[in-house]
Structure formats: C-alpha cells, structure tokens
PDB file of N, CA and C in Angstrom:
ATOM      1  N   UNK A   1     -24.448   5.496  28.530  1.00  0.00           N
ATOM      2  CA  UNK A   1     -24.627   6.119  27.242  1.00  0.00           C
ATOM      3  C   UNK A   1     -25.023   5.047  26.236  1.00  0.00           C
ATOM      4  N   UNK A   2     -25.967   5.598  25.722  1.00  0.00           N
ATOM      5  CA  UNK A   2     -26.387   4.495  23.988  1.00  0.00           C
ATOM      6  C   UNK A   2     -25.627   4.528  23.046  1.00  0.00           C
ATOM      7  N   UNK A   3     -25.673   3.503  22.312  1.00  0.00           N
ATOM      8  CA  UNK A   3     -25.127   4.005  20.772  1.00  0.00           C
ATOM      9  C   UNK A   3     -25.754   4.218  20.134  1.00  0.00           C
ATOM     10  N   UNK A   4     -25.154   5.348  19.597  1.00  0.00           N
ATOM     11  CA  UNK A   4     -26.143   6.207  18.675  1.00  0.00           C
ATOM     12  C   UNK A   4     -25.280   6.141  17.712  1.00  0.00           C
ATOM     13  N   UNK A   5     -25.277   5.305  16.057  1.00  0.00           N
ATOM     14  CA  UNK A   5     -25.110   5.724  15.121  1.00  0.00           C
ATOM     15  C   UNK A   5     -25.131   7.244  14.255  1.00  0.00           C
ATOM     16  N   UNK A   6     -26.177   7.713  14.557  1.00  0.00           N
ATOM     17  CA  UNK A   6     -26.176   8.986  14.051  1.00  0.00           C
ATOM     18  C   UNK A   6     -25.216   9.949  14.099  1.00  0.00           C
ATOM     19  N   UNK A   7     -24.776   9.886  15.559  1.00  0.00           N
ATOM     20  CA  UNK A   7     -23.772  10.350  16.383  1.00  0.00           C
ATOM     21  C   UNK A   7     -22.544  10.305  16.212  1.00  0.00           C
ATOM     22  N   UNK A   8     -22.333   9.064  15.437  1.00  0.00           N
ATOM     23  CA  UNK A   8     -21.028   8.853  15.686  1.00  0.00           C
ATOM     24  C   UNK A   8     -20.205   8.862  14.356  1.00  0.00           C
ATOM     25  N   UNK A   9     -18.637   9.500  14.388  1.00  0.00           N
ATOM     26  CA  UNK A   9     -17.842  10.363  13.332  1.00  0.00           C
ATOM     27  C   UNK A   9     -17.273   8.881  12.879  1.00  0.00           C
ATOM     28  N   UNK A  10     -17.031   9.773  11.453  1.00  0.00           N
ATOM     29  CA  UNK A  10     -16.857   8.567  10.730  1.00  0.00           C
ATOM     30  C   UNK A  10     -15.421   9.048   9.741  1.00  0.00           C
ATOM     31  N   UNK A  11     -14.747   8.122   9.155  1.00  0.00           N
ATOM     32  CA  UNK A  11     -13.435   8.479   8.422  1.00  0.00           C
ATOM     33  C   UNK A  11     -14.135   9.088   7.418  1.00  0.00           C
ATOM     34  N   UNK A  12     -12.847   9.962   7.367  1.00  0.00           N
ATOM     35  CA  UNK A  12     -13.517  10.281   5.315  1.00  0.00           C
ATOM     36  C   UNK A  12     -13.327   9.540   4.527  1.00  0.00           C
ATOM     37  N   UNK A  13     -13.873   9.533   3.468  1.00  0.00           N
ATOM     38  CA  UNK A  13     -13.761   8.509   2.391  1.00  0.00           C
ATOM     39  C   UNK A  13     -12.372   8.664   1.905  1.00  0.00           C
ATOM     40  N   UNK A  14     -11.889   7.781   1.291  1.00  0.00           N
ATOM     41  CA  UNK A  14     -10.661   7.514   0.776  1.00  0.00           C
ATOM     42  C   UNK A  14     -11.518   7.420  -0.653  1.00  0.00           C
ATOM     43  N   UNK A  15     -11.162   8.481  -1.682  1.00  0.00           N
ATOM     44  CA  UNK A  15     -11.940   7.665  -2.929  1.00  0.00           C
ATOM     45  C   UNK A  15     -10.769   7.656  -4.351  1.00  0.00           C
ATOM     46  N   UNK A  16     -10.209   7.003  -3.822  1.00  0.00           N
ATOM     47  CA  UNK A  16      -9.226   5.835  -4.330  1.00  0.00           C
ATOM     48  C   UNK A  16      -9.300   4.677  -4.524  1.00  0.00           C
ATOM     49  N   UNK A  17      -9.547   3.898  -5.597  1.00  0.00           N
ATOM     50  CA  UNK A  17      -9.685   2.189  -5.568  1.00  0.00           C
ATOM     51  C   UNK A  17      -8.167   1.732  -5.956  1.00  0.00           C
ATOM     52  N   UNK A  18      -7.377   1.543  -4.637  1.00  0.00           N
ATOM     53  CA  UNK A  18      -6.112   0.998  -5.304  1.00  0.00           C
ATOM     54  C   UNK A  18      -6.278  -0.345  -5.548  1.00  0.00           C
ATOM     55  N   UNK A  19      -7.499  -1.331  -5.943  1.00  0.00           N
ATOM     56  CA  UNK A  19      -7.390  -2.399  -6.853  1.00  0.00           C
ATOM     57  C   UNK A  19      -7.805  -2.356  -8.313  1.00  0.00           C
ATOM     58  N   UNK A  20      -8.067  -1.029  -8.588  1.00  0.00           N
ATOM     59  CA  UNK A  20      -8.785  -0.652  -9.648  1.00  0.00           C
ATOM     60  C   UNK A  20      -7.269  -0.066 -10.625  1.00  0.00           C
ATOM     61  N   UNK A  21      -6.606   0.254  -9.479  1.00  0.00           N
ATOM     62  CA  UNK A  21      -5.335   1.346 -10.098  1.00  0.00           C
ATOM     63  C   UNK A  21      -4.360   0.314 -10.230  1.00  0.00           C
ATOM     64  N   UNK A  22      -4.029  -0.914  -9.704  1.00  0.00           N
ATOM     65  CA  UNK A  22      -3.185  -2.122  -9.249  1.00  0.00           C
ATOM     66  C   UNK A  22      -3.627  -2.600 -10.839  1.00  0.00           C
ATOM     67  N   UNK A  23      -4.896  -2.957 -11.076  1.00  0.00           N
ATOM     68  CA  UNK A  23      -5.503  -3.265 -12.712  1.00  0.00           C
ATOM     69  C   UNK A  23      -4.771  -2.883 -13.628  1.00  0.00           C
ATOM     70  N   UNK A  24      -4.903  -1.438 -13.625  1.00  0.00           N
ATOM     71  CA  UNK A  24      -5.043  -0.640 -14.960  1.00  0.00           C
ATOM     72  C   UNK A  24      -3.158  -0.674 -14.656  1.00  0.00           C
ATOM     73  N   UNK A  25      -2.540  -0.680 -13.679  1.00  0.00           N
ATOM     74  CA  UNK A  25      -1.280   0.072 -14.141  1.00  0.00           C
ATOM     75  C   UNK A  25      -0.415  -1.887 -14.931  1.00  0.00           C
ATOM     76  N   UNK A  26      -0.937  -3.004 -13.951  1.00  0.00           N
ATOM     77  CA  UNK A  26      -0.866  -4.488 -14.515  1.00  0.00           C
ATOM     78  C   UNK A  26      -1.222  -4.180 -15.978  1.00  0.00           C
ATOM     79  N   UNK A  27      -2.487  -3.899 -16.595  1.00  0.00           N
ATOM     80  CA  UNK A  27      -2.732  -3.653 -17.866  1.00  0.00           C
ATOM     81  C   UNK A  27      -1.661  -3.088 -18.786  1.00  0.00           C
ATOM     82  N   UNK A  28      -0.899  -1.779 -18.021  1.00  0.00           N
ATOM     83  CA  UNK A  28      -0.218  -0.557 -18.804  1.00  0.00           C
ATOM     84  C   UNK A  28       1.293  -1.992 -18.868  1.00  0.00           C
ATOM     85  N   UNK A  29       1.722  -2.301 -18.182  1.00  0.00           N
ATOM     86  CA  UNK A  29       2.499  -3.006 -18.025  1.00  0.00           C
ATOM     87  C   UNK A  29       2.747  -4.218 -19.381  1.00  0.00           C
ATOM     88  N   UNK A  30       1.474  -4.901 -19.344  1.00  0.00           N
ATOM     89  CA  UNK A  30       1.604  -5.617 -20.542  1.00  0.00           C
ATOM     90  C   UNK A  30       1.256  -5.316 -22.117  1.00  0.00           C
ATOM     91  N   UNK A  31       1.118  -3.948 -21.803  1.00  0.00           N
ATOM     92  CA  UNK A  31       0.722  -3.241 -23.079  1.00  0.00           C
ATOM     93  C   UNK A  31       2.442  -3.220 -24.066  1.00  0.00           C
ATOM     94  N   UNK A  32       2.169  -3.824 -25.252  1.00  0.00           N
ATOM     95  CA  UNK A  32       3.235  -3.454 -26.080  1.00  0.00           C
ATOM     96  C   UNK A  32       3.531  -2.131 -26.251  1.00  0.00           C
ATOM     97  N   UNK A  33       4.530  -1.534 -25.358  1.00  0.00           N
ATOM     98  CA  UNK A  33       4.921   0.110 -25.955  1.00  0.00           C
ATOM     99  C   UNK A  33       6.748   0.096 -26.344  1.00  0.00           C
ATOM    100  N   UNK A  34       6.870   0.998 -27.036  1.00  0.00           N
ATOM    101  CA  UNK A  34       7.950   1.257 -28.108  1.00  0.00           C
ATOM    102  C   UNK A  34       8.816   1.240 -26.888  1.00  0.00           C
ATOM    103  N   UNK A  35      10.242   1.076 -27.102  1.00  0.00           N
ATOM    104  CA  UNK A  35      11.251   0.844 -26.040  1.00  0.00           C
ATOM    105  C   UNK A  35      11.309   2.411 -25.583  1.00  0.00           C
ATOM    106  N   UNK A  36      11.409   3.655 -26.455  1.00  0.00           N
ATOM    107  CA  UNK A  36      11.166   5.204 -25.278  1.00  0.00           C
ATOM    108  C   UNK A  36      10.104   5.121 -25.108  1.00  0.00           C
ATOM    109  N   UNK A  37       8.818   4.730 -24.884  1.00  0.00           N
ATOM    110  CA  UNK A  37       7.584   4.865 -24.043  1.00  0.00           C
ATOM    111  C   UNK A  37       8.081   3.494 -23.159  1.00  0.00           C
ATOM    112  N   UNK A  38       8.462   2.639 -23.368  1.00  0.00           N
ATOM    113  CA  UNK A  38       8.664   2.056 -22.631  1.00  0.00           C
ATOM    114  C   UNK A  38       9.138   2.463 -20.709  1.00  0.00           C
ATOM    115  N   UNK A  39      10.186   3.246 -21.215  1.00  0.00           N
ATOM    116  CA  UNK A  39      11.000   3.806 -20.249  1.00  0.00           C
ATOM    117  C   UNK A  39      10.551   4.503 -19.390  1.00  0.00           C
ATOM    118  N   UNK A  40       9.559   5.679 -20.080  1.00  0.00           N
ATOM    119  CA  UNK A  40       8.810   7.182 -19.483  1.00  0.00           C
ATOM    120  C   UNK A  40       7.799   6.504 -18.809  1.00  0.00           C
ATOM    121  N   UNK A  41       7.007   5.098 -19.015  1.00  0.00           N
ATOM    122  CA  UNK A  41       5.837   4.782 -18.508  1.00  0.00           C
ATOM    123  C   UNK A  41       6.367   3.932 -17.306  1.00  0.00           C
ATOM    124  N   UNK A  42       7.214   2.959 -17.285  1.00  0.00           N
ATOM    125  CA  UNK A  42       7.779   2.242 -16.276  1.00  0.00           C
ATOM    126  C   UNK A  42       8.511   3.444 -15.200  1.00  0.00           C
ATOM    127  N   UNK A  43       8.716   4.362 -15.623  1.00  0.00           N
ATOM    128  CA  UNK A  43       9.311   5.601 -14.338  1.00  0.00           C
ATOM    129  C   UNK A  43       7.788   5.952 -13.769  1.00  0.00           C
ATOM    130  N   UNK A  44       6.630   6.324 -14.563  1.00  0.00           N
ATOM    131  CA  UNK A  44       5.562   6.979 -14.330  1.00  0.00           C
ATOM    132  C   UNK A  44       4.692   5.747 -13.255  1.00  0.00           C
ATOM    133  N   UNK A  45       5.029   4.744 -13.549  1.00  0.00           N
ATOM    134  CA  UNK A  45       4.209   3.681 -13.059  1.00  0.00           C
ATOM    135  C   UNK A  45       4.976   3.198 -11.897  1.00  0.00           C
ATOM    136  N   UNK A  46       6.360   3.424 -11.572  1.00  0.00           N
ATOM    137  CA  UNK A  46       6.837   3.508 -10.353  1.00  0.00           C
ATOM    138  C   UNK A  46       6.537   4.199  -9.227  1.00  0.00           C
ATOM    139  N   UNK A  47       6.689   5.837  -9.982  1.00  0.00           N
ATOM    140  CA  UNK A  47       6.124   6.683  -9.221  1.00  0.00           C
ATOM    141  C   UNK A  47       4.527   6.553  -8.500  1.00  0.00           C
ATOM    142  N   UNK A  48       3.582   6.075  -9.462  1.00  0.00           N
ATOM    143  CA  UNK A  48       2.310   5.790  -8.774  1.00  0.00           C
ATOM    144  C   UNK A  48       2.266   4.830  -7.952  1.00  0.00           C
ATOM    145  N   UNK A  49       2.682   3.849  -8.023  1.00  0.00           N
ATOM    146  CA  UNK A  49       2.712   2.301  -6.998  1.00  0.00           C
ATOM    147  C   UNK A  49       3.232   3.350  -5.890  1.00  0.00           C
ATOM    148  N   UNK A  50       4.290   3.923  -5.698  1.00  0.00           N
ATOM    149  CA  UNK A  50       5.121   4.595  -4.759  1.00  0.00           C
ATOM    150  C   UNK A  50       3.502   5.398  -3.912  1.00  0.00           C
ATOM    151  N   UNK A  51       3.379   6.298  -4.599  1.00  0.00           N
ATOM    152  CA  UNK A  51       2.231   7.328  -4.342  1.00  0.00           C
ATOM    153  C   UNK A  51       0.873   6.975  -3.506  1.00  0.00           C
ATOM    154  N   UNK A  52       0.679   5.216  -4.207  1.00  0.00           N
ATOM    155  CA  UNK A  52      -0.280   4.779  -3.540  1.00  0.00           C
ATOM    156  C   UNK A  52      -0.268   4.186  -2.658  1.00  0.00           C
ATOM    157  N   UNK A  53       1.144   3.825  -2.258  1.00  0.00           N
ATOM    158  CA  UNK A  53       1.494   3.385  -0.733  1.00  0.00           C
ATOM    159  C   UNK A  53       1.221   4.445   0.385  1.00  0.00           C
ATOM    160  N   UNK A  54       1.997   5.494  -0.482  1.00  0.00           N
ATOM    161  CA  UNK A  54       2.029   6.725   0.971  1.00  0.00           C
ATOM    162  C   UNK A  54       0.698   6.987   1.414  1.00  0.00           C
ATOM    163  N   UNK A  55      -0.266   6.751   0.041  1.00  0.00           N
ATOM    164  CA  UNK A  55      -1.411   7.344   0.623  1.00  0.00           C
ATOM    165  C   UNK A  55      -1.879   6.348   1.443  1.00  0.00           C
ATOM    166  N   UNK A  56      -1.866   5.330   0.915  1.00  0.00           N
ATOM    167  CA  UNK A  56      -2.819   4.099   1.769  1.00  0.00           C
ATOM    168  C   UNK A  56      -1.942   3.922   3.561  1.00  0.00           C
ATOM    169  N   UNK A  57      -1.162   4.474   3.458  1.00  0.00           N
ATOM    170  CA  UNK A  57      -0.278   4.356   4.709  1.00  0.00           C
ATOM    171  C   UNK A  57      -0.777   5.686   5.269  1.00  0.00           C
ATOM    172  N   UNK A  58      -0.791   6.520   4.744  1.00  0.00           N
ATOM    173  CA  UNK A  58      -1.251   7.852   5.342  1.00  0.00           C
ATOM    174  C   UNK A  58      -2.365   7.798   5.716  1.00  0.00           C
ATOM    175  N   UNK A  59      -3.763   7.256   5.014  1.00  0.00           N
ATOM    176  CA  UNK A  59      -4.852   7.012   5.923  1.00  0.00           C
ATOM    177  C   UNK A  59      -5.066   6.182   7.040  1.00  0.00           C
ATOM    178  N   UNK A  60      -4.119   5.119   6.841  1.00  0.00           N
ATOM    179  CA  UNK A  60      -4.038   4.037   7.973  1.00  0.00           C
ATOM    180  C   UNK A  60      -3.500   4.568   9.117  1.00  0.00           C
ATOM    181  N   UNK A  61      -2.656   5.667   8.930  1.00  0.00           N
ATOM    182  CA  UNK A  61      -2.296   6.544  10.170  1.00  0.00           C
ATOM    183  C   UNK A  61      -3.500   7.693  10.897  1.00  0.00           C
ATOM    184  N   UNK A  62      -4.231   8.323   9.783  1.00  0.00           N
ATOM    185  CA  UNK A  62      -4.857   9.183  10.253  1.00  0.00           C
ATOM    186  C   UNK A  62      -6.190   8.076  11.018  1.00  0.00           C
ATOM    187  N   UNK A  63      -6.636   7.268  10.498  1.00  0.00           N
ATOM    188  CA  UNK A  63      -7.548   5.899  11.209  1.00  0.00           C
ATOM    189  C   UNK A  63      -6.920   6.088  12.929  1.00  0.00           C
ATOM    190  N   UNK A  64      -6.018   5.736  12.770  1.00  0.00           N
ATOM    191  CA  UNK A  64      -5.055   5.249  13.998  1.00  0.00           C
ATOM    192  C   UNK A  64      -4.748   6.797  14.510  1.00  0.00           C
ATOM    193  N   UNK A  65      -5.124   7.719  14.193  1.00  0.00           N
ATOM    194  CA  UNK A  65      -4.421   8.950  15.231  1.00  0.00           C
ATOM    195  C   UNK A  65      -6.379   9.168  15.657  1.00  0.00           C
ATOM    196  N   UNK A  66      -7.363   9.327  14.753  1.00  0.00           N
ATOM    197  CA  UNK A  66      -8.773   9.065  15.222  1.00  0.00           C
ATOM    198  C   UNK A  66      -9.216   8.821  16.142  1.00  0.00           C
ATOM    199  N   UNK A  67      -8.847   7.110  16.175  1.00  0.00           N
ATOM    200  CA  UNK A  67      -9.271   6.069  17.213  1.00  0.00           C
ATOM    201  C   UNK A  67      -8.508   6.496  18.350  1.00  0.00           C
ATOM    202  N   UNK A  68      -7.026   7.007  18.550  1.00  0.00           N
ATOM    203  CA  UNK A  68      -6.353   7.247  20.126  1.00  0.00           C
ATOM    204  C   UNK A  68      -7.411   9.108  19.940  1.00  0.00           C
ATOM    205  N   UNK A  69      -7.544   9.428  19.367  1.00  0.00           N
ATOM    206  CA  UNK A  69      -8.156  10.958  19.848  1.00  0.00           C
ATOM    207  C   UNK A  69      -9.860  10.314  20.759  1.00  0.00           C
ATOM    208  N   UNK A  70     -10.414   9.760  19.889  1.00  0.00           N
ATOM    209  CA  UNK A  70     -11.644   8.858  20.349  1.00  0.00           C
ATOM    210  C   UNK A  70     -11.761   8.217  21.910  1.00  0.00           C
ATOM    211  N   UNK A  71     -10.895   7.361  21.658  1.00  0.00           N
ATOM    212  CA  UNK A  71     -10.664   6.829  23.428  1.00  0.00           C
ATOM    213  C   UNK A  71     -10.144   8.024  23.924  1.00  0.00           C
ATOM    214  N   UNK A  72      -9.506   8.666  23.961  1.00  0.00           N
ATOM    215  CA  UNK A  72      -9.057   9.917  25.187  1.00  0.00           C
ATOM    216  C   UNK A  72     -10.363  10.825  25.011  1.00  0.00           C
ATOM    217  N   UNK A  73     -10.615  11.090  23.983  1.00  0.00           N
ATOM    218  CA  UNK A  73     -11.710  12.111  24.514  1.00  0.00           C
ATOM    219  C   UNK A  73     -13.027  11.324  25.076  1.00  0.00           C
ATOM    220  N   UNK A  74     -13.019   9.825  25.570  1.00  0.00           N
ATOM    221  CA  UNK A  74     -14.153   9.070  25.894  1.00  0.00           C
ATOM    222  C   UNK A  74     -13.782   9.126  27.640  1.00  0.00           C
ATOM    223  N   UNK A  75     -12.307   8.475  27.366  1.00  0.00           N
ATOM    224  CA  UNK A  75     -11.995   8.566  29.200  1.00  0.00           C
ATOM    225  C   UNK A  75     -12.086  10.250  29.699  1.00  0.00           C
ATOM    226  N   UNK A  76     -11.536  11.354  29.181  1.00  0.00           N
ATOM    227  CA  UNK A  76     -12.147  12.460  29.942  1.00  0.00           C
ATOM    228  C   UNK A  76     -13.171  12.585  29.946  1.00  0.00           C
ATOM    229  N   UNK A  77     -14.372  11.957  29.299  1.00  0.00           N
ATOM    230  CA  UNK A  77     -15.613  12.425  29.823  1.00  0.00           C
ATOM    231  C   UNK A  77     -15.951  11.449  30.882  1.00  0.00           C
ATOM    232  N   UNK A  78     -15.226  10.560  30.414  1.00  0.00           N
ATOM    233  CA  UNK A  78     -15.958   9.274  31.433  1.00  0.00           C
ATOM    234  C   UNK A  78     -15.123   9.644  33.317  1.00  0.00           C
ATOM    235  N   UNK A  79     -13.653  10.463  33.173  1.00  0.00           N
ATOM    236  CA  UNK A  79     -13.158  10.587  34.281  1.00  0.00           C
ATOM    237  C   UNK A  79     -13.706  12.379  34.686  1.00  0.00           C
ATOM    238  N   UNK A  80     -14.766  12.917  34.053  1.00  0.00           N
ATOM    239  CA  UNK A  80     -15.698  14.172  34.290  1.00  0.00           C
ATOM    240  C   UNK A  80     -16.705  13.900  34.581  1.00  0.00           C
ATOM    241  N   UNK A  81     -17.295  12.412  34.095  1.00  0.00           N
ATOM    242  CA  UNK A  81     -18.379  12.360  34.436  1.00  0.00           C
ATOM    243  C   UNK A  81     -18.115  11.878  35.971  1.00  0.00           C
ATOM    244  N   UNK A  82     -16.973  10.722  36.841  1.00  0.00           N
ATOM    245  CA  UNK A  82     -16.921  10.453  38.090  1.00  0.00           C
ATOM    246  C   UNK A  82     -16.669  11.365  38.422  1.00  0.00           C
ATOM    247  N   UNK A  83     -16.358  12.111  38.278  1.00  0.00           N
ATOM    248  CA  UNK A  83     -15.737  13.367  39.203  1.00  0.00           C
ATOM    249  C   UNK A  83     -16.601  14.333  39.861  1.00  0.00           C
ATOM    250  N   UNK A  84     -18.071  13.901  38.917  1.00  0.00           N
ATOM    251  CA  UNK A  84     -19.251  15.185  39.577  1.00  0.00           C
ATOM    252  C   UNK A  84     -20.300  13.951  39.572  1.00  0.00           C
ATOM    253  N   UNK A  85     -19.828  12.766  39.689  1.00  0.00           N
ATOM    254  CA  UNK A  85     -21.035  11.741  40.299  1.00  0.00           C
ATOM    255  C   UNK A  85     -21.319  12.496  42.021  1.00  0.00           C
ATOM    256  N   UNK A  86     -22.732  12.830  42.537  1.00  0.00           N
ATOM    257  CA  UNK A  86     -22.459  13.143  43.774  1.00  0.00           C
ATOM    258  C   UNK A  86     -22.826  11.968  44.685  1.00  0.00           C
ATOM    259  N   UNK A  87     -22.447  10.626  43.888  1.00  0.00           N
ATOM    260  CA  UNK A  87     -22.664   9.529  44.784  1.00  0.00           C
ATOM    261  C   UNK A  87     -21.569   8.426  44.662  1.00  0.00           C
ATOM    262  N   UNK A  88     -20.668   8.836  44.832  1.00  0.00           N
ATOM    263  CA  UNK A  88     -19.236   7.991  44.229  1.00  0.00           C
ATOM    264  C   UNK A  88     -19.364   6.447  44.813  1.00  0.00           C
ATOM    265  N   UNK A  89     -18.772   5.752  44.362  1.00  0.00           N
ATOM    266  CA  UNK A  89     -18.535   4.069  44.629  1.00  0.00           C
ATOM    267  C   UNK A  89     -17.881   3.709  44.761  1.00  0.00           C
ATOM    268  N   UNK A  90     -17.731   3.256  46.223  1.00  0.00           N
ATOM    269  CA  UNK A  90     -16.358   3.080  47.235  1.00  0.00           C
ATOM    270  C   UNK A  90     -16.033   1.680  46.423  1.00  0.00           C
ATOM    271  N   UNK A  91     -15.227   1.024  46.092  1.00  0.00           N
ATOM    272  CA  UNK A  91     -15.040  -0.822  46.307  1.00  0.00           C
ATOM    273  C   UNK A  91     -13.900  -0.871  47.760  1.00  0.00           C
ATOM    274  N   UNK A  92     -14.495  -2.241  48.238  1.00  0.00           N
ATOM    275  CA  UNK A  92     -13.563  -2.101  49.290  1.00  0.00           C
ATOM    276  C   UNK A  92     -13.137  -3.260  49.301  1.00  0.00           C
TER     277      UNK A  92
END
C-alpha cells in the first residue's frame, strides 16, 4: 500500500491557543483589581487553568485512543489481507 496523504484521517482541530489563554489570564493576574474583584477573578482564573488542563488532557487521550483504533484497524486488514493471499509464505 502507498501513502496517500489525501487518504489519510486527521485529528480535529483543537482551536484553543492555551498559550494565548496562559497570556491573557498572566495579564488578568497582574492587573490592579479592587480586593472583591480581586477574589471573583482569582476563583474564575482557577477555574480556567483547571478547564484547560482537562481539555488539553482530553485531546491527548482522544490522539491516543485514534492511533490504537488506527493500528488495529491496519493489522485486520493486513491479517485479511494474508488470509486470502492464494499464495501464502511458508518461512522455514
């Protein structure tokens, strides 16, 4: 078999820049805010750091569940394709 780019599946985009969001929340951070904004934004900015782990962990899983679906569905074709070779190859 060739490689065929065309052919071949690709992740979805992640369109998230968590160095873009790592920026802006560093920015929010050194921003002078009143001691109650203080509070509400440091909870809010927890929560996102939090958020952008799961996600970035969550795609790194779905990558990784891909790639094992990829190889198994490569060896059944590849153990379908010996199976109706009608000229099999002994090694001895």
């Amino acid at each position: 078999m060739t490689y065929q780019p065309e052919n071949e599946r690709h992740m979805p985009r992640l369109h998230i820049d968590a160095n873009a969001i790592a920026f802006r929340l560093e920015a929010l951070a050194r921003a002078g805010l009143c001691p109650r904004c203080e509070e509400a934004v440091s909870h809010v900015t927890a929560d996102t750091v939090r958020l952008l782990i799961e996600v970035i962990g969550l795609y790194d899983a779905l990558y990784l569940a891909r790639l094992e679906s990829a190889n198994r569905l490569a060896a059944m074709h590849a153990a379908l394709h010996a199976a109706s070779d009608p000229n099999p190859r002994v090694s001895r």
